[in-house]
N, C-alpha and C. Protein backbone atom coordinates (compact mmCIF):
# COMPACT_ATOMS: atom_id res chain seq x y z
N UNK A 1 -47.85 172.63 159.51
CA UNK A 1 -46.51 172.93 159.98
C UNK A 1 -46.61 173.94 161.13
N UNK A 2 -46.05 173.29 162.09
CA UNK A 2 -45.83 175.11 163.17
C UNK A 2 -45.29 176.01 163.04
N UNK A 3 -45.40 176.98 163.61
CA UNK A 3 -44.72 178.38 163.62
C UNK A 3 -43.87 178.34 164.48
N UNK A 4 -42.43 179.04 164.33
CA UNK A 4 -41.64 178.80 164.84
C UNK A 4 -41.43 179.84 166.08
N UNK A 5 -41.26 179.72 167.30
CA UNK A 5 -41.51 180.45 168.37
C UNK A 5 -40.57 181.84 168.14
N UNK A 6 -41.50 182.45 168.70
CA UNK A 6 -41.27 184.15 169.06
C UNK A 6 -39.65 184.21 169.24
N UNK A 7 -39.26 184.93 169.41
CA UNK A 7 -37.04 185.06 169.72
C UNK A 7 -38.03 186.13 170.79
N UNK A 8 -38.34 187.12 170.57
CA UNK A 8 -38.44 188.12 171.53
C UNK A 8 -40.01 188.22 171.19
N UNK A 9 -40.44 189.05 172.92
CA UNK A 9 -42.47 188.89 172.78
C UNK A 9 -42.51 190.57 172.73
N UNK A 10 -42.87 191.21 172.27
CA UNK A 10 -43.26 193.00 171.98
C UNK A 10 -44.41 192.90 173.55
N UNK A 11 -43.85 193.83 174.51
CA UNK A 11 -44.46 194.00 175.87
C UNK A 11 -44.18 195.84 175.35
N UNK A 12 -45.85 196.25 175.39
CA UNK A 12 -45.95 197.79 175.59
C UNK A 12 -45.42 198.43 176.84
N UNK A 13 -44.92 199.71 176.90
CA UNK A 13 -44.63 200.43 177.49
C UNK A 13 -45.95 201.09 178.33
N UNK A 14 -46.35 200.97 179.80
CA UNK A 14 -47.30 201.66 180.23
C UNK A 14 -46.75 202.77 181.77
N UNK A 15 -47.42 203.59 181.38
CA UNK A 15 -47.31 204.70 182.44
C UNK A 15 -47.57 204.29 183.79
N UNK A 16 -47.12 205.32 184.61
CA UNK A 16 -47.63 204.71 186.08
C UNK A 16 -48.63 204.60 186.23
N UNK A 17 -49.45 205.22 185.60
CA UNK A 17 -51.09 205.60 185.48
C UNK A 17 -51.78 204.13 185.17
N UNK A 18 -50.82 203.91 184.47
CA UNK A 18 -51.82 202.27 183.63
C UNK A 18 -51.95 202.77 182.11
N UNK A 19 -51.84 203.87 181.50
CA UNK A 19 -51.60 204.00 179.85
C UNK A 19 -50.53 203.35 179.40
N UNK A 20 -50.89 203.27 177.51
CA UNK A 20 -49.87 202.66 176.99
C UNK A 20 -49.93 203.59 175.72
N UNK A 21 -48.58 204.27 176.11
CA UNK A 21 -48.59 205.43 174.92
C UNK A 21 -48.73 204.88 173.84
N UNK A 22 -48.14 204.00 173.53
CA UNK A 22 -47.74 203.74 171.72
C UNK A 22 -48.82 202.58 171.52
N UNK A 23 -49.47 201.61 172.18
CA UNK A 23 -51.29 201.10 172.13
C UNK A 23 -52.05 202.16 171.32
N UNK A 24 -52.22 203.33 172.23
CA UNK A 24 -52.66 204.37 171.97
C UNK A 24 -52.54 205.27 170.36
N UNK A 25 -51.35 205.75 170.48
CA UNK A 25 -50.76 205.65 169.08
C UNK A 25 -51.36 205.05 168.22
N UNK A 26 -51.25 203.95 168.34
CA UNK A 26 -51.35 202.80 166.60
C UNK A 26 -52.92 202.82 167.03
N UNK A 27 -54.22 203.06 167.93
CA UNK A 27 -55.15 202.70 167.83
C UNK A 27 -55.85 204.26 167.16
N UNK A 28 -54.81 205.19 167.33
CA UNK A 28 -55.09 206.54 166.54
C UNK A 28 -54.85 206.51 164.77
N UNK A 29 -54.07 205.49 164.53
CA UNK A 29 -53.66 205.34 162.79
C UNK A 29 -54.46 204.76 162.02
N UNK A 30 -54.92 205.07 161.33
CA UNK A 30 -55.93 203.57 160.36
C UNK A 30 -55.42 202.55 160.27
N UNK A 31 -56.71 201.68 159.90
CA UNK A 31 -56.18 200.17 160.03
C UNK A 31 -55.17 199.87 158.96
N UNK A 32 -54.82 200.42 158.18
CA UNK A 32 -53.86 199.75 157.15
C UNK A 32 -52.05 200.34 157.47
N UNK A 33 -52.29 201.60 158.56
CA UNK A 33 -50.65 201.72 159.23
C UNK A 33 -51.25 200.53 160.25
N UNK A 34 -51.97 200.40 160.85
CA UNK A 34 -51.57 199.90 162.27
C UNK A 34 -51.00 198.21 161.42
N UNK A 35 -51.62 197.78 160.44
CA UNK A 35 -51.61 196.36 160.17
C UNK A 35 -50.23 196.78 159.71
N UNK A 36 -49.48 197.60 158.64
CA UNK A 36 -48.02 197.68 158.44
C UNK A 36 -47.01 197.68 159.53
N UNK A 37 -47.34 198.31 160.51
CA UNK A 37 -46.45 198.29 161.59
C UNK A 37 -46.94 197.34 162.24
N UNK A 38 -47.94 196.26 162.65
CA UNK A 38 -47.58 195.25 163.21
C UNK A 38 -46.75 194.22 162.49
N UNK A 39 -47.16 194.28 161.44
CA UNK A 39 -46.06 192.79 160.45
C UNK A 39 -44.78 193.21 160.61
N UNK A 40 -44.47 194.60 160.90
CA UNK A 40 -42.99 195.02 161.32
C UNK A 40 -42.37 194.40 162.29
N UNK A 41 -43.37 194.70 163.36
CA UNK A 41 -43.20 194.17 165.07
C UNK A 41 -42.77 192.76 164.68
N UNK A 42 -43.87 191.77 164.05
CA UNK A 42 -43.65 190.49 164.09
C UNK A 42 -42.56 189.91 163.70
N UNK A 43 -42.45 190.91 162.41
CA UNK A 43 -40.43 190.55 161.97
C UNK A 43 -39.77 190.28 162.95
N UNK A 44 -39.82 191.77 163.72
CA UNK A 44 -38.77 191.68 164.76
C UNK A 44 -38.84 190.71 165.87
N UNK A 45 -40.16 190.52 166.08
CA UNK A 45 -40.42 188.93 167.25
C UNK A 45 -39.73 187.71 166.91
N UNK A 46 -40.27 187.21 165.76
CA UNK A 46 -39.79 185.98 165.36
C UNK A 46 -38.52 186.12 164.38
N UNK A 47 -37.91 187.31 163.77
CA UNK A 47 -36.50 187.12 163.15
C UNK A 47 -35.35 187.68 163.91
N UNK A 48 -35.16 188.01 165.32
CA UNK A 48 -34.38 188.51 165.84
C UNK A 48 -32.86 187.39 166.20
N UNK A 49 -31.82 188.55 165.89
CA UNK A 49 -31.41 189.74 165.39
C UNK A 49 -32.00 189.84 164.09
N UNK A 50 -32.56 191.35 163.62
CA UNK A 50 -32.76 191.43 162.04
C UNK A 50 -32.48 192.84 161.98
N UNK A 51 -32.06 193.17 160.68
CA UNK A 51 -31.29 194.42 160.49
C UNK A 51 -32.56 195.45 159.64
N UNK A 52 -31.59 196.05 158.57
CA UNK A 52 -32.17 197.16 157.70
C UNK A 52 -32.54 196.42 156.63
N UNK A 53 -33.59 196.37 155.92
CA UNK A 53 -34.72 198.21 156.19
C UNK A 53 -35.51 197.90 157.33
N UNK A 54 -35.83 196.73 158.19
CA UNK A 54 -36.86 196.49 158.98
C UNK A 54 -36.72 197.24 160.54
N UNK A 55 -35.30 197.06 161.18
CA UNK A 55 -35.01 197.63 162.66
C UNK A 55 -33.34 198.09 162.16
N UNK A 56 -33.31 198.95 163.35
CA UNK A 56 -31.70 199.81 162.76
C UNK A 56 -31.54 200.44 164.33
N UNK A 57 -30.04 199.86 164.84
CA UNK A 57 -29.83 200.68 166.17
C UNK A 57 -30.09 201.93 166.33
N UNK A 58 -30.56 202.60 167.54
CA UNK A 58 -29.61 204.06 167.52
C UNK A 58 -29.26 204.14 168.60
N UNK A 59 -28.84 203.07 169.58
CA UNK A 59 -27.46 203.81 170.31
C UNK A 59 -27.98 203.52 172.14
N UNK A 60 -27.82 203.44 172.69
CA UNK A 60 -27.90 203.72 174.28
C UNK A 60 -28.87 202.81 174.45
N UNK A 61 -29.19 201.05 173.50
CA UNK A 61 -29.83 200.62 174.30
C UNK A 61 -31.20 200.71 173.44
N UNK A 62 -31.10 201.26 172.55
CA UNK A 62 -32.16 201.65 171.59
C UNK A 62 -32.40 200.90 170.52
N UNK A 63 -33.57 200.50 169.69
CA UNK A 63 -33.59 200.28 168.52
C UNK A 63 -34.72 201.02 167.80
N UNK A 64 -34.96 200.78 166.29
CA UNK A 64 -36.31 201.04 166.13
C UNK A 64 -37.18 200.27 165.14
N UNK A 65 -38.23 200.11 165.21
CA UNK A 65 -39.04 199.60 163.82
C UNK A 65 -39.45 200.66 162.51
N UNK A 66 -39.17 200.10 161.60
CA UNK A 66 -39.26 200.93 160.91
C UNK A 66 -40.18 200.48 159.50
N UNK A 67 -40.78 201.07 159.19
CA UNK A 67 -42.41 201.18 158.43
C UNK A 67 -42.31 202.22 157.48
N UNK A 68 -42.34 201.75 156.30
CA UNK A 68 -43.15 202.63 154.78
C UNK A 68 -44.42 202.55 155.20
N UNK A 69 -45.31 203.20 155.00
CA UNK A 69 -46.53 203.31 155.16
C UNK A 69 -47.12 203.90 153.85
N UNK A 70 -48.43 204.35 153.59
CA UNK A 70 -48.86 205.03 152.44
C UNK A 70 -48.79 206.24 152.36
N UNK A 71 -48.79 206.84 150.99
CA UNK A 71 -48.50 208.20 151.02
C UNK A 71 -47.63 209.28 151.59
N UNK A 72 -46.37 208.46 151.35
CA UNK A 72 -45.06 208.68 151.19
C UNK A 72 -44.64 208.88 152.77
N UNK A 73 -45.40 208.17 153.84
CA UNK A 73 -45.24 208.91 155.30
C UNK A 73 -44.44 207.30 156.10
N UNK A 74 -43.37 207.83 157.00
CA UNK A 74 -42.43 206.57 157.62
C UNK A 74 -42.95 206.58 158.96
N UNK A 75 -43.20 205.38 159.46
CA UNK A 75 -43.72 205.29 161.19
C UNK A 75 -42.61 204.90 161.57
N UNK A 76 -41.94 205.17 162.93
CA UNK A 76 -41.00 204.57 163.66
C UNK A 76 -41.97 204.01 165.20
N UNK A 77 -41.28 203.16 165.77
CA UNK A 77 -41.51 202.36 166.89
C UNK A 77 -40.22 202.00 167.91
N UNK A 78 -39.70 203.06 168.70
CA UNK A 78 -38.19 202.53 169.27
C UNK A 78 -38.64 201.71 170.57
N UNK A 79 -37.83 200.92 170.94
CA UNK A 79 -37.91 199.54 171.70
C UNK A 79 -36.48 199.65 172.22
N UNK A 80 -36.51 198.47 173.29
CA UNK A 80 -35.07 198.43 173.92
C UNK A 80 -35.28 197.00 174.05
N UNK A 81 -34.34 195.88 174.40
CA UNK A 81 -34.66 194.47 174.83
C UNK A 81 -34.50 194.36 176.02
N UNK A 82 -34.82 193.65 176.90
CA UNK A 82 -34.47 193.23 178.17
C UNK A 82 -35.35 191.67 178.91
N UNK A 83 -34.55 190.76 178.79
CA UNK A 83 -34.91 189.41 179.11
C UNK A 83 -35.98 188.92 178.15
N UNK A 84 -35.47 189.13 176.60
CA UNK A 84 -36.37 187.85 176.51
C UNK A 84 -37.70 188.73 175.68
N UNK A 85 -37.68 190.22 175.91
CA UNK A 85 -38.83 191.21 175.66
C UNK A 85 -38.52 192.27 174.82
N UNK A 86 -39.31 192.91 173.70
CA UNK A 86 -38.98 194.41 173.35
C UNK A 86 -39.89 195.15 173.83
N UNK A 87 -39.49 195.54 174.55
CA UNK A 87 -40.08 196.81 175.13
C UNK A 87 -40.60 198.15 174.34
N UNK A 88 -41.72 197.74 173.77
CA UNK A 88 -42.39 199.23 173.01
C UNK A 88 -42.28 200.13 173.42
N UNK A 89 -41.71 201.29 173.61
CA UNK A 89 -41.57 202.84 174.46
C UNK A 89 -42.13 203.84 173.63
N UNK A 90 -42.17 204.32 172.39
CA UNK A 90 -42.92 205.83 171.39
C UNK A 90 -42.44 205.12 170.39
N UNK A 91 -43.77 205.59 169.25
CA UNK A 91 -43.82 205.69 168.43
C UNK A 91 -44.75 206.97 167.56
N UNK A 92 -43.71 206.97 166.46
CA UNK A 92 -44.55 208.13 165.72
C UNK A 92 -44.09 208.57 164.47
N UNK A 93 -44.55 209.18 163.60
CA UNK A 93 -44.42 209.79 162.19
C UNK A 93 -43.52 210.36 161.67
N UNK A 94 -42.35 209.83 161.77
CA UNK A 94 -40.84 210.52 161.10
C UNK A 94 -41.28 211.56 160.13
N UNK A 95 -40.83 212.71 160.18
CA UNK A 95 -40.93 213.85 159.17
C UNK A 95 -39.73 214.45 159.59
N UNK A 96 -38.40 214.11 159.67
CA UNK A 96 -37.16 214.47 159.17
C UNK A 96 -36.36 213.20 158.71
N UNK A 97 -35.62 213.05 158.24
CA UNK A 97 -34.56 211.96 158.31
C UNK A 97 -33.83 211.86 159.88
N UNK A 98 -33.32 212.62 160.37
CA UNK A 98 -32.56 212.42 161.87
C UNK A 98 -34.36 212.14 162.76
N UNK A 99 -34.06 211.30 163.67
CA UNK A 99 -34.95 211.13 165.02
C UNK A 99 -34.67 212.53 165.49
N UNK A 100 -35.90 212.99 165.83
CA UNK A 100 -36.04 214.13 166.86
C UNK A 100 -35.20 213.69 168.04
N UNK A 101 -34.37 214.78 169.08
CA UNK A 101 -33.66 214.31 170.08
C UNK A 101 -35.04 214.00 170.98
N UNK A 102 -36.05 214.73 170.85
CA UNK A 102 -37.20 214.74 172.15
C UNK A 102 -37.57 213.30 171.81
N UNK A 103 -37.52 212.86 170.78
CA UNK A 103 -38.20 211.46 170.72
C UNK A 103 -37.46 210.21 171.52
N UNK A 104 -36.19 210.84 170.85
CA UNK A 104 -35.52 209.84 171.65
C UNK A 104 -35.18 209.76 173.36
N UNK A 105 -35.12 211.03 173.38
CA UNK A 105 -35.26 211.34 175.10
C UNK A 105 -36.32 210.63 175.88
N UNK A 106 -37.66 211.06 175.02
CA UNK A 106 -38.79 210.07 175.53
C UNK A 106 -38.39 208.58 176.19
N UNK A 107 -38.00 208.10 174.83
CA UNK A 107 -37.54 206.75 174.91
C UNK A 107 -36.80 206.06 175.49
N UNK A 108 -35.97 207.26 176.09
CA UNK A 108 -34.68 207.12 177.04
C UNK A 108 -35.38 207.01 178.37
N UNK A 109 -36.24 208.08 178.38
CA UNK A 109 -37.09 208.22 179.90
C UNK A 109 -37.49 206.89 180.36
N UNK A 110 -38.59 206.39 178.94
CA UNK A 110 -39.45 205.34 179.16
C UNK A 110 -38.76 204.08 179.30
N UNK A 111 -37.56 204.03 178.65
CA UNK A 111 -36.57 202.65 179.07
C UNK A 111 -36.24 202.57 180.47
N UNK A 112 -35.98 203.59 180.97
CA UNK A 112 -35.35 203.45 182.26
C UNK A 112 -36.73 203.17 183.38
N UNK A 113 -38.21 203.25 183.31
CA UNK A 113 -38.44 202.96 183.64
C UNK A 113 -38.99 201.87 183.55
N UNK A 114 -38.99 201.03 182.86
CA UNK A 114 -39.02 199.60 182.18
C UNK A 114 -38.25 198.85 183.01
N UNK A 115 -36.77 199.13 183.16
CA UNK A 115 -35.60 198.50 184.28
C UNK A 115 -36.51 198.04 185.21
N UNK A 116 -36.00 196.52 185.34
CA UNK A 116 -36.17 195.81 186.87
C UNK A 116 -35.17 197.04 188.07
């Protein structure tokens, strides 16, 4: 049987430099976050729109992935869409319930330069 095509393709976020912060990121986590947060990603590729517990707005253009991981620790991954793409921008280790504003600022930064 085939697999049913992607809705949206996960395109990393890279610096002017040529880095890719959140590549980077998940190649810093052990293999058993990085494999949780990709089956996340993939949700969101091939089930889009998909809601909570997996992705959850926050606002301006934003979304995020969202990951139980082991030992009681939550990964987030915020993304934006644009044609067709989610745009990976930061990810990292929730240790409050509210998103840090800096995180999201990041994300704000890194969206806008994503824009055609």
């Amino acid at each position: 049987m085939a697999r049913a095509p992607k809705i949206l393709q996960a395109r990393f976020y890279h610096t002017p430099g040529g880095a890719e912060p959140v590549r980077e990121w998940l190649k810093g986590l052990d293999e058993e976050d990085r494999r949780q947060i990709g089956i996340d990603i993939r949700k969101v590729e091939f089930g889009w729109p998909i809601g909570m517990p997996t992705c959850k707005p926050l606002g301006r253009g934003l979304w995020e992935v969202r990951t139980d991981l082991c030992s009681n620790r939550i990964a987030r991954v915020i993304f934006a869409i644009s044609d067709g793409e989610m745009g990976l921008l930061h990810g990292f280790i929730k240790k409050t319930r509210k998103t840090p504003d800096d995180d999201l600022k990041l994300a704000l930064k890194r969206k806008k330069e994503m824009e055609p």
